[in-house]
N, C-alpha and C. Protein backbone atom coordinates (compact mmCIF):
# COMPACT_ATOMS: atom_id res chain seq x y z
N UNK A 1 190.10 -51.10 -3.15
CA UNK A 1 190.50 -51.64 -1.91
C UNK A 1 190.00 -50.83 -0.73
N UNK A 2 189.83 -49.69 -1.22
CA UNK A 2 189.45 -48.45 -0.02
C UNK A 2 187.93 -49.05 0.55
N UNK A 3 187.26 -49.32 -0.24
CA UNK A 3 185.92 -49.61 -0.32
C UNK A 3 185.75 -51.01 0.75
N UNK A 4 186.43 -52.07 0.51
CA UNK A 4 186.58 -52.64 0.97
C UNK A 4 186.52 -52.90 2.43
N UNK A 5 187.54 -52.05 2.89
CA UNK A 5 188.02 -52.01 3.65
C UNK A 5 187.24 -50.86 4.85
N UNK A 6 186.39 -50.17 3.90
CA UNK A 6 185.18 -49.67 4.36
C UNK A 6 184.25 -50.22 4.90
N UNK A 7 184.00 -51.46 4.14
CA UNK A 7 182.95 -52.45 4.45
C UNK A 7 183.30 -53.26 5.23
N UNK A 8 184.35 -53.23 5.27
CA UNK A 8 184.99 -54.18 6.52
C UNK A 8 184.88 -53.65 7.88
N UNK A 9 185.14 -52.28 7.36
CA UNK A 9 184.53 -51.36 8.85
C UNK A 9 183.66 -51.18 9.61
N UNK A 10 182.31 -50.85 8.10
CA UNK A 10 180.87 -51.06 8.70
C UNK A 10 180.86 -52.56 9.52
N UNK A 11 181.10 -53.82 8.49
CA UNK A 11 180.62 -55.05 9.33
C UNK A 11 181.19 -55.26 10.94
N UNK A 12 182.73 -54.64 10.97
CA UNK A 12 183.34 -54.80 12.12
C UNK A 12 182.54 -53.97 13.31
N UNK A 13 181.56 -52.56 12.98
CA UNK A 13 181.03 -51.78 13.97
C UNK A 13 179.89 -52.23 14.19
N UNK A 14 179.40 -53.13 13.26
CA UNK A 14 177.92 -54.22 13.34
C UNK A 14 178.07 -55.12 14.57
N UNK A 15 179.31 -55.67 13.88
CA UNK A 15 179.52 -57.04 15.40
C UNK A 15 179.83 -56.14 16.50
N UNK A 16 180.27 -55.57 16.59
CA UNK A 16 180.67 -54.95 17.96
C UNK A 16 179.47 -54.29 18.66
N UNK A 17 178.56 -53.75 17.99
CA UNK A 17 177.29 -53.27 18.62
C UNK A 17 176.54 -54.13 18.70
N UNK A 18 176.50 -55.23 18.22
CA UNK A 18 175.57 -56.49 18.64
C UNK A 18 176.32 -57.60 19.96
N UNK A 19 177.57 -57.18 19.73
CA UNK A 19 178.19 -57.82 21.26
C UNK A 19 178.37 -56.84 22.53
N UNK A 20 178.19 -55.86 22.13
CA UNK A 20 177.65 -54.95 23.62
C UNK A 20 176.59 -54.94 23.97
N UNK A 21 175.61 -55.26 22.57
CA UNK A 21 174.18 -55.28 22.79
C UNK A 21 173.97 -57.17 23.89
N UNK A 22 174.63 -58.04 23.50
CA UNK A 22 174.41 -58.91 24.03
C UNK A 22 175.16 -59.04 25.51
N UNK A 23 176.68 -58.51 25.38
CA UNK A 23 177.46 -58.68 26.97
C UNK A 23 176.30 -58.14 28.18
N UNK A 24 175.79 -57.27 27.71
CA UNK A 24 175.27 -56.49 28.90
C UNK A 24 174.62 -57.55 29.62
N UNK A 25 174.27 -57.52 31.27
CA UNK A 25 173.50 -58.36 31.35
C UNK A 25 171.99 -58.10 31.56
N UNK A 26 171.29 -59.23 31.54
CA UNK A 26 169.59 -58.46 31.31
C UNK A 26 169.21 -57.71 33.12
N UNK A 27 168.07 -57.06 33.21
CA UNK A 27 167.54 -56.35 34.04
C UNK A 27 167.29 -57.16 35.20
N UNK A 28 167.03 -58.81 35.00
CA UNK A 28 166.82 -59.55 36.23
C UNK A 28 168.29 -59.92 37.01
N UNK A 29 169.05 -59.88 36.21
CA UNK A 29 170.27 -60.49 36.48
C UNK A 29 171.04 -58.95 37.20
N UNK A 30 171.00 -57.95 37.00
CA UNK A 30 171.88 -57.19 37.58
C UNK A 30 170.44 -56.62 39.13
N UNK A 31 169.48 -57.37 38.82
CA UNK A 31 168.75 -56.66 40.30
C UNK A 31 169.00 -58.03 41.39
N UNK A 32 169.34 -59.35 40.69
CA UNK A 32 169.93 -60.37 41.45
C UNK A 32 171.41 -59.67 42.15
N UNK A 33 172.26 -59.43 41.26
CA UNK A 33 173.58 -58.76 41.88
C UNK A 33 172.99 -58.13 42.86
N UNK A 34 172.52 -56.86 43.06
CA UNK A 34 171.75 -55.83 43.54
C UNK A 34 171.53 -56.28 45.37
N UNK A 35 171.15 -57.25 44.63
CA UNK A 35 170.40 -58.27 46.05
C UNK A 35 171.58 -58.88 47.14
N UNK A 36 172.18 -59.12 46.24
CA UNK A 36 173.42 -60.22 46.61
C UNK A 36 174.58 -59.79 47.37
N UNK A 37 174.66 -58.87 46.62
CA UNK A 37 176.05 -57.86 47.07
C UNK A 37 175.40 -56.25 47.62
N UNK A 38 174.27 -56.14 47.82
CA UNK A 38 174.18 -54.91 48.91
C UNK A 38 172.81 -54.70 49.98
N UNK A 39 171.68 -54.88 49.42
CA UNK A 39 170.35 -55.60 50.37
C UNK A 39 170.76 -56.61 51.33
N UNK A 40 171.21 -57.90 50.99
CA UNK A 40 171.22 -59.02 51.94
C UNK A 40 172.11 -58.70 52.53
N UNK A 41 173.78 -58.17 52.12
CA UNK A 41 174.74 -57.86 53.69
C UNK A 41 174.53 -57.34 54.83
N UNK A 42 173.31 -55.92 54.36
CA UNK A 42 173.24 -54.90 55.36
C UNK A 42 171.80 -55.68 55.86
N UNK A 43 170.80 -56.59 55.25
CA UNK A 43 169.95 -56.57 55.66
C UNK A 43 170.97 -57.69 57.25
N UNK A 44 171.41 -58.75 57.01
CA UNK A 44 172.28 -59.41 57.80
C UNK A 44 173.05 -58.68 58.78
N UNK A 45 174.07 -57.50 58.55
CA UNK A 45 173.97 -56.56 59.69
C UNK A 45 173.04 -56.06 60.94
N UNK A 46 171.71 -55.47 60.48
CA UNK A 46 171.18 -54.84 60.97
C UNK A 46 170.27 -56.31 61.87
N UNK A 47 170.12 -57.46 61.61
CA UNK A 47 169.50 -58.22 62.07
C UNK A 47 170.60 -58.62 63.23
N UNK A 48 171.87 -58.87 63.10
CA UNK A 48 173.07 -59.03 63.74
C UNK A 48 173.36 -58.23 65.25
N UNK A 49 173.16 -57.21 64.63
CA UNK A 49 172.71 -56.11 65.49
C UNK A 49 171.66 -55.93 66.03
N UNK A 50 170.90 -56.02 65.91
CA UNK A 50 169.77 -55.99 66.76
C UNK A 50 169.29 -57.06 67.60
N UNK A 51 169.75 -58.70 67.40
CA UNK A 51 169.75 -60.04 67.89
C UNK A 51 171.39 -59.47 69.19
N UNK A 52 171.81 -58.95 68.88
CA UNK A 52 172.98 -58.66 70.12
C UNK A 52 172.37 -57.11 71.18
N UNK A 53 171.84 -56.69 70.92
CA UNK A 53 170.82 -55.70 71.67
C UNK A 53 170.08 -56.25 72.17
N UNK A 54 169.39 -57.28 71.72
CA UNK A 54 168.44 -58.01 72.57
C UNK A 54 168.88 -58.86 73.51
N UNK A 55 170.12 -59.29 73.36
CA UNK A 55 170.90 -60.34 74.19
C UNK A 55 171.17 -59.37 74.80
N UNK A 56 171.85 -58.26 74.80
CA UNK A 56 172.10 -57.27 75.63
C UNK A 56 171.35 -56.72 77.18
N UNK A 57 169.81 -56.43 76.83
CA UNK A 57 168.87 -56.36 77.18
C UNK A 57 168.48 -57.06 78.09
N UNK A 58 168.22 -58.66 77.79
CA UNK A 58 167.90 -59.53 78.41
C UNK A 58 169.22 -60.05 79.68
N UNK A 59 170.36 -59.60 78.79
CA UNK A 59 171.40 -60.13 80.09
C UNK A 59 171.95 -58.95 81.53
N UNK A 60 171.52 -57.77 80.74
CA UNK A 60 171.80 -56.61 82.01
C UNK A 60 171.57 -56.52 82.77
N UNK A 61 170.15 -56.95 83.23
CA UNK A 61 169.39 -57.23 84.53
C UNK A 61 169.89 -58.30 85.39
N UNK A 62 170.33 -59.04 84.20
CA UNK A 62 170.66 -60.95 85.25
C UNK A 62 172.11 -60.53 85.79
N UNK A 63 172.91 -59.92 84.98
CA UNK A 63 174.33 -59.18 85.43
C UNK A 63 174.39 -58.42 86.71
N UNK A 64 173.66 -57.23 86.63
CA UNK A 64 173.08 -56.22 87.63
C UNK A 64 172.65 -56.96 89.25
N UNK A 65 171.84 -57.98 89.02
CA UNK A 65 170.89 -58.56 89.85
C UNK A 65 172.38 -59.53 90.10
N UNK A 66 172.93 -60.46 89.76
CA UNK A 66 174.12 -61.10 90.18
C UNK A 66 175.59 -60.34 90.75
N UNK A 67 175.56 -58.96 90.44
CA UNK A 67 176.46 -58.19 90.91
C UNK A 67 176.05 -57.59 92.29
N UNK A 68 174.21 -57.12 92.06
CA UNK A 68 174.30 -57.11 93.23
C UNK A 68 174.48 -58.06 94.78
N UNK A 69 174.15 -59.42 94.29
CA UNK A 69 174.06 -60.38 95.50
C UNK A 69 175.39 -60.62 95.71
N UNK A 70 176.38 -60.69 94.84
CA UNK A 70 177.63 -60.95 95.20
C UNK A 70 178.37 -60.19 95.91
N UNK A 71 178.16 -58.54 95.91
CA UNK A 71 178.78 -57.36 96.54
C UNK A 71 178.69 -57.38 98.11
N UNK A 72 177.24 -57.68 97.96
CA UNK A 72 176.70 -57.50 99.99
C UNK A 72 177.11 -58.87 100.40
N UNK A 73 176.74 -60.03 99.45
CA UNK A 73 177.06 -61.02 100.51
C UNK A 73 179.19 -60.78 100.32
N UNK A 74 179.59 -60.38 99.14
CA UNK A 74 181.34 -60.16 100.18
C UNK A 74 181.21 -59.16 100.98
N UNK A 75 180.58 -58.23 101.03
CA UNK A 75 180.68 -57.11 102.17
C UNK A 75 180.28 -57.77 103.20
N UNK A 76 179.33 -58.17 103.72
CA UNK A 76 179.20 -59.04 104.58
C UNK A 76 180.34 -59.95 105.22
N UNK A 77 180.95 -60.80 104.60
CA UNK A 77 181.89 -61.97 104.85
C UNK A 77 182.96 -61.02 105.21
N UNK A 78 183.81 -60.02 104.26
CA UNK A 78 184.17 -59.56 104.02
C UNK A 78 184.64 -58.35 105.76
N UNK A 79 183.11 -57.74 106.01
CA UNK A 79 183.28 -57.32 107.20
C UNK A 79 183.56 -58.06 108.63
N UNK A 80 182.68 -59.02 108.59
CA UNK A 80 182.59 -60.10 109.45
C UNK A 80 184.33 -60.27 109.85
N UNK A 81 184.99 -60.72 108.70
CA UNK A 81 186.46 -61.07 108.35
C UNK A 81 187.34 -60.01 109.73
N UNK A 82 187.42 -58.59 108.87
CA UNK A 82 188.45 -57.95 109.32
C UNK A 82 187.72 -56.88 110.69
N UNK A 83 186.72 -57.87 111.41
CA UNK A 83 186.17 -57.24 112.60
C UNK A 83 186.40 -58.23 114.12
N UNK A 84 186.72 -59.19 113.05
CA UNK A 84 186.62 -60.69 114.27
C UNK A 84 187.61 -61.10 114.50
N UNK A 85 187.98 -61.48 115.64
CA UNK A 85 188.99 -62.17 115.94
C UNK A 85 189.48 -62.52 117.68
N UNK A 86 190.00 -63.74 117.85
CA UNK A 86 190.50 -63.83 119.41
C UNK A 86 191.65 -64.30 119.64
N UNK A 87 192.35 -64.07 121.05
CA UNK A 87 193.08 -63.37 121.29
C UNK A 87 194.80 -64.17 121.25
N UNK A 88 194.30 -65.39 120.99
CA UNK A 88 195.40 -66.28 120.39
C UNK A 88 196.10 -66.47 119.10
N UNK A 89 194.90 -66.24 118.28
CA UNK A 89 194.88 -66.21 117.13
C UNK A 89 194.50 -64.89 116.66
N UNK A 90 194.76 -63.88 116.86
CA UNK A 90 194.57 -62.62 116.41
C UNK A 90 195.70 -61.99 115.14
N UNK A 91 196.84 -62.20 115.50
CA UNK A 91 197.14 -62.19 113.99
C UNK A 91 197.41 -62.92 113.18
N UNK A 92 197.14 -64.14 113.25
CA UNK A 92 196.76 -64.85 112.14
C UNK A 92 195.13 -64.30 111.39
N UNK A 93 194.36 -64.08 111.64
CA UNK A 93 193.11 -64.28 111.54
C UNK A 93 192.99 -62.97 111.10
N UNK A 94 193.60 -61.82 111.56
CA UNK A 94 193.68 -59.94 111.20
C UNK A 94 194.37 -60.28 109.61
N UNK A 95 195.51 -60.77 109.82
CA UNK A 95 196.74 -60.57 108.60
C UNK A 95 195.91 -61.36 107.68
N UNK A 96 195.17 -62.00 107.95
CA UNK A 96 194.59 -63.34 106.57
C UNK A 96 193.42 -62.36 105.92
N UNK A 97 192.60 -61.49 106.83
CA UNK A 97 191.56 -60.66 106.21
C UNK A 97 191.97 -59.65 105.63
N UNK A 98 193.09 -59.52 105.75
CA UNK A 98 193.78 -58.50 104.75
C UNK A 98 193.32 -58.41 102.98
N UNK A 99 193.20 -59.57 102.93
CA UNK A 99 193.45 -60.40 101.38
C UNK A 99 191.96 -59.79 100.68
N UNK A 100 191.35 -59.67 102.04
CA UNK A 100 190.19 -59.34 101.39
C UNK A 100 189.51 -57.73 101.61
N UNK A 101 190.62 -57.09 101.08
CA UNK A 101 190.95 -55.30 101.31
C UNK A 101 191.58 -54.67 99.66
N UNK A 102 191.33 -53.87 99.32
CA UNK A 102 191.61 -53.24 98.36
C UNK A 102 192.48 -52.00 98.54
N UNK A 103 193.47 -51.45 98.10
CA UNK A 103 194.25 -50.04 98.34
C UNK A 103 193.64 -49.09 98.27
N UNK A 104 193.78 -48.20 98.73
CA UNK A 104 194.77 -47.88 99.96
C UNK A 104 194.05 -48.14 101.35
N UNK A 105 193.05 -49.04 101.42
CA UNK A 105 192.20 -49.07 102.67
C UNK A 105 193.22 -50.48 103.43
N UNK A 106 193.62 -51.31 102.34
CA UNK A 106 194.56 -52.21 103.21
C UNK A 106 195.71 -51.65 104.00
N UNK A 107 196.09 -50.84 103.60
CA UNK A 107 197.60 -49.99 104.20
C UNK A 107 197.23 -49.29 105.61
N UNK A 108 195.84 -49.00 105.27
CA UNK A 108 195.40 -48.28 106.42
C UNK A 108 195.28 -49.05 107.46
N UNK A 109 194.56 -50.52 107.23
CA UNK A 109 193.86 -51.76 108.07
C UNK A 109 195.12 -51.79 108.41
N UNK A 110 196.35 -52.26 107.96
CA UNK A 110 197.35 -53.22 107.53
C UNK A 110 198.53 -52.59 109.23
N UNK A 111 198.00 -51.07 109.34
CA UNK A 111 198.62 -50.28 110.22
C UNK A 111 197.76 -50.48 111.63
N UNK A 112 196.37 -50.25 111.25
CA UNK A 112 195.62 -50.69 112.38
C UNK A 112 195.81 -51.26 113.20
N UNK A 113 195.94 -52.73 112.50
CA UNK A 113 195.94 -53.97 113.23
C UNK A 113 197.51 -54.20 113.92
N UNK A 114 198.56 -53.37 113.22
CA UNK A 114 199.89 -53.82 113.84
C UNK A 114 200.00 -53.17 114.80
N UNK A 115 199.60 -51.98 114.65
CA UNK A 115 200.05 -51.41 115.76
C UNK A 115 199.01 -50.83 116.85
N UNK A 116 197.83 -51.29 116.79
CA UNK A 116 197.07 -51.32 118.09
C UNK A 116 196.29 -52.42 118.32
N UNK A 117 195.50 -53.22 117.37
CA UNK A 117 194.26 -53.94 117.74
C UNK A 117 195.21 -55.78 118.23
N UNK A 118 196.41 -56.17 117.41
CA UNK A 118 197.30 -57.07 117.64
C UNK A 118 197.48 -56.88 119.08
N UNK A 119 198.41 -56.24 119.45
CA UNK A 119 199.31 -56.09 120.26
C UNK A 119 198.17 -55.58 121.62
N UNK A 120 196.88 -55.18 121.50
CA UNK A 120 196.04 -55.46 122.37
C UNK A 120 194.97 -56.32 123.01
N UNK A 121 195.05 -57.13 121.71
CA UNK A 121 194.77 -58.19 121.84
C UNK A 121 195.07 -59.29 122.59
N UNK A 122 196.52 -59.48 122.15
CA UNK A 122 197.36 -60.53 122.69
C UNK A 122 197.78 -60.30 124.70
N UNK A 123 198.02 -58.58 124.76
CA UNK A 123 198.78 -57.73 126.05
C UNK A 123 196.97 -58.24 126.67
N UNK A 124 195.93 -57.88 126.56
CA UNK A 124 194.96 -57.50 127.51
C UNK A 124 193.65 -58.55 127.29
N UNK A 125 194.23 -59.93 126.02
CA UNK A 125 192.97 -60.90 125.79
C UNK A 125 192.01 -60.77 125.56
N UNK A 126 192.12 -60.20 124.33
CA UNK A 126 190.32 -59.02 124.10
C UNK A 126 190.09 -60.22 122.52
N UNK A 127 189.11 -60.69 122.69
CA UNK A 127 188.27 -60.99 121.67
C UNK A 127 186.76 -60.25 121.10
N UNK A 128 186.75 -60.25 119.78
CA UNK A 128 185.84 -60.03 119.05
C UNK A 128 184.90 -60.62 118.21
N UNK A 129 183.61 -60.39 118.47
CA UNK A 129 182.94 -61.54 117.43
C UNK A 129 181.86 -60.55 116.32
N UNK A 130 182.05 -60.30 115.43
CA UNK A 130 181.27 -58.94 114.87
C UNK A 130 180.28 -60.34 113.91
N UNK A 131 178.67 -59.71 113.84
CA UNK A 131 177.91 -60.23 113.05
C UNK A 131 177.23 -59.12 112.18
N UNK A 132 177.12 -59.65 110.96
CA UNK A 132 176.06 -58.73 110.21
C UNK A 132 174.83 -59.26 109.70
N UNK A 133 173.55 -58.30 110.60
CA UNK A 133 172.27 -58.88 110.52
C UNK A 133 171.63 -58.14 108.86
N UNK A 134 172.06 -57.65 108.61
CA UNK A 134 171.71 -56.33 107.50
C UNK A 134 172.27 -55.75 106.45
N UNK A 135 172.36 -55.69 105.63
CA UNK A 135 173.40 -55.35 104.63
C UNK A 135 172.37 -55.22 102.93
N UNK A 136 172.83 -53.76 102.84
CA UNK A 136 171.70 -52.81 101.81
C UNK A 136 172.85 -52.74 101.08
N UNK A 137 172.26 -52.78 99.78
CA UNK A 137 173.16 -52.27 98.85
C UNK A 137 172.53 -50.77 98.58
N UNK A 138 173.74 -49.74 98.23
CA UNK A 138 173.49 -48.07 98.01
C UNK A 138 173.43 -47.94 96.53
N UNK A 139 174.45 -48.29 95.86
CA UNK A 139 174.36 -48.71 94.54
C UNK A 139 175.58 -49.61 93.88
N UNK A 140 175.00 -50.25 92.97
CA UNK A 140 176.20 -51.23 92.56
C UNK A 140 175.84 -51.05 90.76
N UNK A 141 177.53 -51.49 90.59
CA UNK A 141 177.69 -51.71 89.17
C UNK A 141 178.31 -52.53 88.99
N UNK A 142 179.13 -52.92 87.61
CA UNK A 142 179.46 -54.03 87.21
C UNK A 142 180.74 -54.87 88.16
N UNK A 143 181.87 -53.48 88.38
CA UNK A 143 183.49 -53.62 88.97
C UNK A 143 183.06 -52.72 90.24
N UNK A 144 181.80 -52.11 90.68
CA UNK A 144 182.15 -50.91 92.02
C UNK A 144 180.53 -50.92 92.40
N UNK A 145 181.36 -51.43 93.88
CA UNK A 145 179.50 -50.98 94.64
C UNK A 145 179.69 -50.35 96.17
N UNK A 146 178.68 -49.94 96.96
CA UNK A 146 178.25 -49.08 97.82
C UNK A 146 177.49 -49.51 98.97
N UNK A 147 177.90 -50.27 99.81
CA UNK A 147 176.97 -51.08 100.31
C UNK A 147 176.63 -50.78 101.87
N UNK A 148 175.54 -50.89 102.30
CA UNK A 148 175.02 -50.06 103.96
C UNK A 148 175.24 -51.32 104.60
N UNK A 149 176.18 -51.51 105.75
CA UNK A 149 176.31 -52.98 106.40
C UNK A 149 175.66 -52.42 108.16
N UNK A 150 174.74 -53.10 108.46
CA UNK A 150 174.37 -53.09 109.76
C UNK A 150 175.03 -54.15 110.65
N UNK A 151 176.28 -53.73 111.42
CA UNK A 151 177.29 -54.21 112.31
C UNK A 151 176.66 -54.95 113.86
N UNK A 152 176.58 -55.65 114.30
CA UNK A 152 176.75 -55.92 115.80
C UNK A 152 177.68 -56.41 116.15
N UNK A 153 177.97 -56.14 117.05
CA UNK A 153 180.31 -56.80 117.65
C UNK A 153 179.97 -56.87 119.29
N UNK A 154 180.58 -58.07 119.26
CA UNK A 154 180.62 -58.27 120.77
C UNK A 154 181.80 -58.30 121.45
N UNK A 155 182.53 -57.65 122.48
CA UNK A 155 183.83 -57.57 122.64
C UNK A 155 183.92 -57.78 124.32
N UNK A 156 185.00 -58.79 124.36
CA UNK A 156 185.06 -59.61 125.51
C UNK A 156 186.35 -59.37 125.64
N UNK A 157 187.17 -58.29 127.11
CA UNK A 157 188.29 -58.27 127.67
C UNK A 157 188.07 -59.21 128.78
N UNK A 158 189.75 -59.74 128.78
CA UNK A 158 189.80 -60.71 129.28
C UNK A 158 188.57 -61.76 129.98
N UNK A 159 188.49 -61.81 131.49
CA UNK A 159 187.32 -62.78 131.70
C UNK A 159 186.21 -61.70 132.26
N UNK A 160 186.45 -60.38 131.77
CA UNK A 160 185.00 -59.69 132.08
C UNK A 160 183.98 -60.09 131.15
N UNK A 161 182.73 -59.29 131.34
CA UNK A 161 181.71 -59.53 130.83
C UNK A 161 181.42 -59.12 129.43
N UNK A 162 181.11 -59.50 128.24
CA UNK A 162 181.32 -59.16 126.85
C UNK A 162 180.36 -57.90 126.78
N UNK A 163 180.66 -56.53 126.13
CA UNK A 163 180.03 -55.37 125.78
C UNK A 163 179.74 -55.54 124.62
N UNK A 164 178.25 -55.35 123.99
CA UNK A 164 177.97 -54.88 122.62
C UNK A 164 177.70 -54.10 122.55
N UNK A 165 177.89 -53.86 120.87
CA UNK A 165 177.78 -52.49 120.02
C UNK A 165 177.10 -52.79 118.38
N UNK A 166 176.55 -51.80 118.48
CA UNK A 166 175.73 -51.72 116.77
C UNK A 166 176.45 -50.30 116.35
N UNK A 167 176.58 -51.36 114.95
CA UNK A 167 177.13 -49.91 114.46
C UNK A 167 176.45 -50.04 112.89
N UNK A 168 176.72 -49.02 112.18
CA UNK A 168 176.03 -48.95 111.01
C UNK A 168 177.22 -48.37 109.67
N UNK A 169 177.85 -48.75 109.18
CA UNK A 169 179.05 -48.54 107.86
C UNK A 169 178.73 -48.80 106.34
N UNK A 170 179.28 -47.84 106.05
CA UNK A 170 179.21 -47.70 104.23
C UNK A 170 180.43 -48.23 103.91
N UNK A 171 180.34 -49.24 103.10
CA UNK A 171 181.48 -50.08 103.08
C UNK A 171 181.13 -50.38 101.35
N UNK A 172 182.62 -49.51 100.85
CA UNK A 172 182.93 -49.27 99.05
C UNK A 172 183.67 -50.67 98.82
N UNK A 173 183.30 -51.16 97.89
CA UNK A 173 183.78 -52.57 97.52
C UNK A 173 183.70 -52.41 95.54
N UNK A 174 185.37 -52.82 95.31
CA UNK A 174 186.20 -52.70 94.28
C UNK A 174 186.17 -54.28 93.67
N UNK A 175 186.08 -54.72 92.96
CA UNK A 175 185.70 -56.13 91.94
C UNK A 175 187.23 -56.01 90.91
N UNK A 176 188.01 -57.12 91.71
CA UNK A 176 189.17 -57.07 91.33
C UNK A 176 189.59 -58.57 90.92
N UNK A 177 189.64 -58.98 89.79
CA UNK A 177 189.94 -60.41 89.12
C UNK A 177 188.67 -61.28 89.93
N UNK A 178 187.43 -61.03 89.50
CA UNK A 178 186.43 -61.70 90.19
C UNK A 178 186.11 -61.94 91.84
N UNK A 179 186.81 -60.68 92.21
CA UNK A 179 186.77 -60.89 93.69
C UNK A 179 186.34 -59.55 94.06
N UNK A 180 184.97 -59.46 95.12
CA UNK A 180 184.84 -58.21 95.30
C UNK A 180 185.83 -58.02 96.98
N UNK A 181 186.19 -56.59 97.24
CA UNK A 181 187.51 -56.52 98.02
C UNK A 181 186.89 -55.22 98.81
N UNK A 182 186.97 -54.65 99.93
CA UNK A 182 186.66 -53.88 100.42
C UNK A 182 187.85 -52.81 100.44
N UNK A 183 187.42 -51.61 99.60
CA UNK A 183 188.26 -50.33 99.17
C UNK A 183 188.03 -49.26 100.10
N UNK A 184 186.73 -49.12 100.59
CA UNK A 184 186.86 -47.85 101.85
C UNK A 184 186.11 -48.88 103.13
N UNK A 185 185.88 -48.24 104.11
CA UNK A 185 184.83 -48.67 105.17
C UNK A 185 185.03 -47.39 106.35
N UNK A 186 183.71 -46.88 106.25
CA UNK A 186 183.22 -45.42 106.79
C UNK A 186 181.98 -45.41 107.72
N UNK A 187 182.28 -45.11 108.52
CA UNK A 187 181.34 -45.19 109.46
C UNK A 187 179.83 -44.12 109.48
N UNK A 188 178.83 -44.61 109.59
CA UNK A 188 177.56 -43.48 108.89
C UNK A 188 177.64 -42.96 110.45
């Protein structure tokens, strides 16, 4: 029975080495895996990546170039706004350009206008008409730019004769929920 059961052994270590010999899979089939599960993911990464660099690339300039036109022309409007005004409508027209001021430069305006440019306005009939012929950008980025505004203001007390003035201001403008807002304004 010993014998037997010997031979039963050998045949049992026969099949078993001829079914490992067969499970395995052949050399084409595990360089398919190969392919499948580690070449093509990363090759798909790196193409992924590099198709978003290029979009990158191509859109920075159009960003840049649209940030800048939008900055000067609100600096512009922007100045125009909280320089102008006559003498009926002076605080309506001061308090409304507010909106378009950023902190802490509004607090500053916000004092300005109450307590001298209003109340002289209205007491002595002084109108203002400020234009901007000029306006450089210094540098701009995506949310913050720097912009050179070339001022002319014409200022008319009561029924005298209107005095102008050129002036020349660096005027910092803050990009706040799609709105650019004037944060400093400094006189060069």
């Amino acid at each position: 029975m010993t014998a037997i059961i010997v031979e039963s052994a050998d045949e049992a270590t026969d099949d078993t080495a001829t079914v490992d010999i067969d499970q395995r899979p052949s050399k084409w089939l595990r360089t398919k895996h190969i392919l499948a599960f580690g070449v093509v993911p990363i090759l798909a990464v790196i193409l992924a990546a590099g198709s978003g660099y290029l979009k990158w690339q191509v859109d920075s300039p159009r960003e840049a170039q649209g940030a800048r036109t939008a900055s000067v022309r609100a600096a512009t409007d922007n100045t125009i706004a909280i320089l102008s005004y006559q003498p009926d409508n002076a605080e309506k027209e001061l308090t409304a350009a507010r909106d378009r001021l950023a902190e802490p430069f509004r607090d500053q305006y916000t004092q300005l206008i109450t307590d001298v440019v209003i109340p002289g306005a209205k007491q002595k009939k002084i109108s203002a008409i400020a234009t901007v012929p000029a306006a450089a950008p210094i540098s701009v980025m995506r949310n913050h730019a720097v912009i050179l505004v070339f001022i002319d203001q014409s200022i008319v007390i009561g029924t005298d004769a209107p005095t102008s003035s050129s002036s020349t201001v660096r005027v910092t403008m803050e990009k706040e929920r799609d709105r650019w807002l004037i944060s400093q304004f400094d006189p060069v």
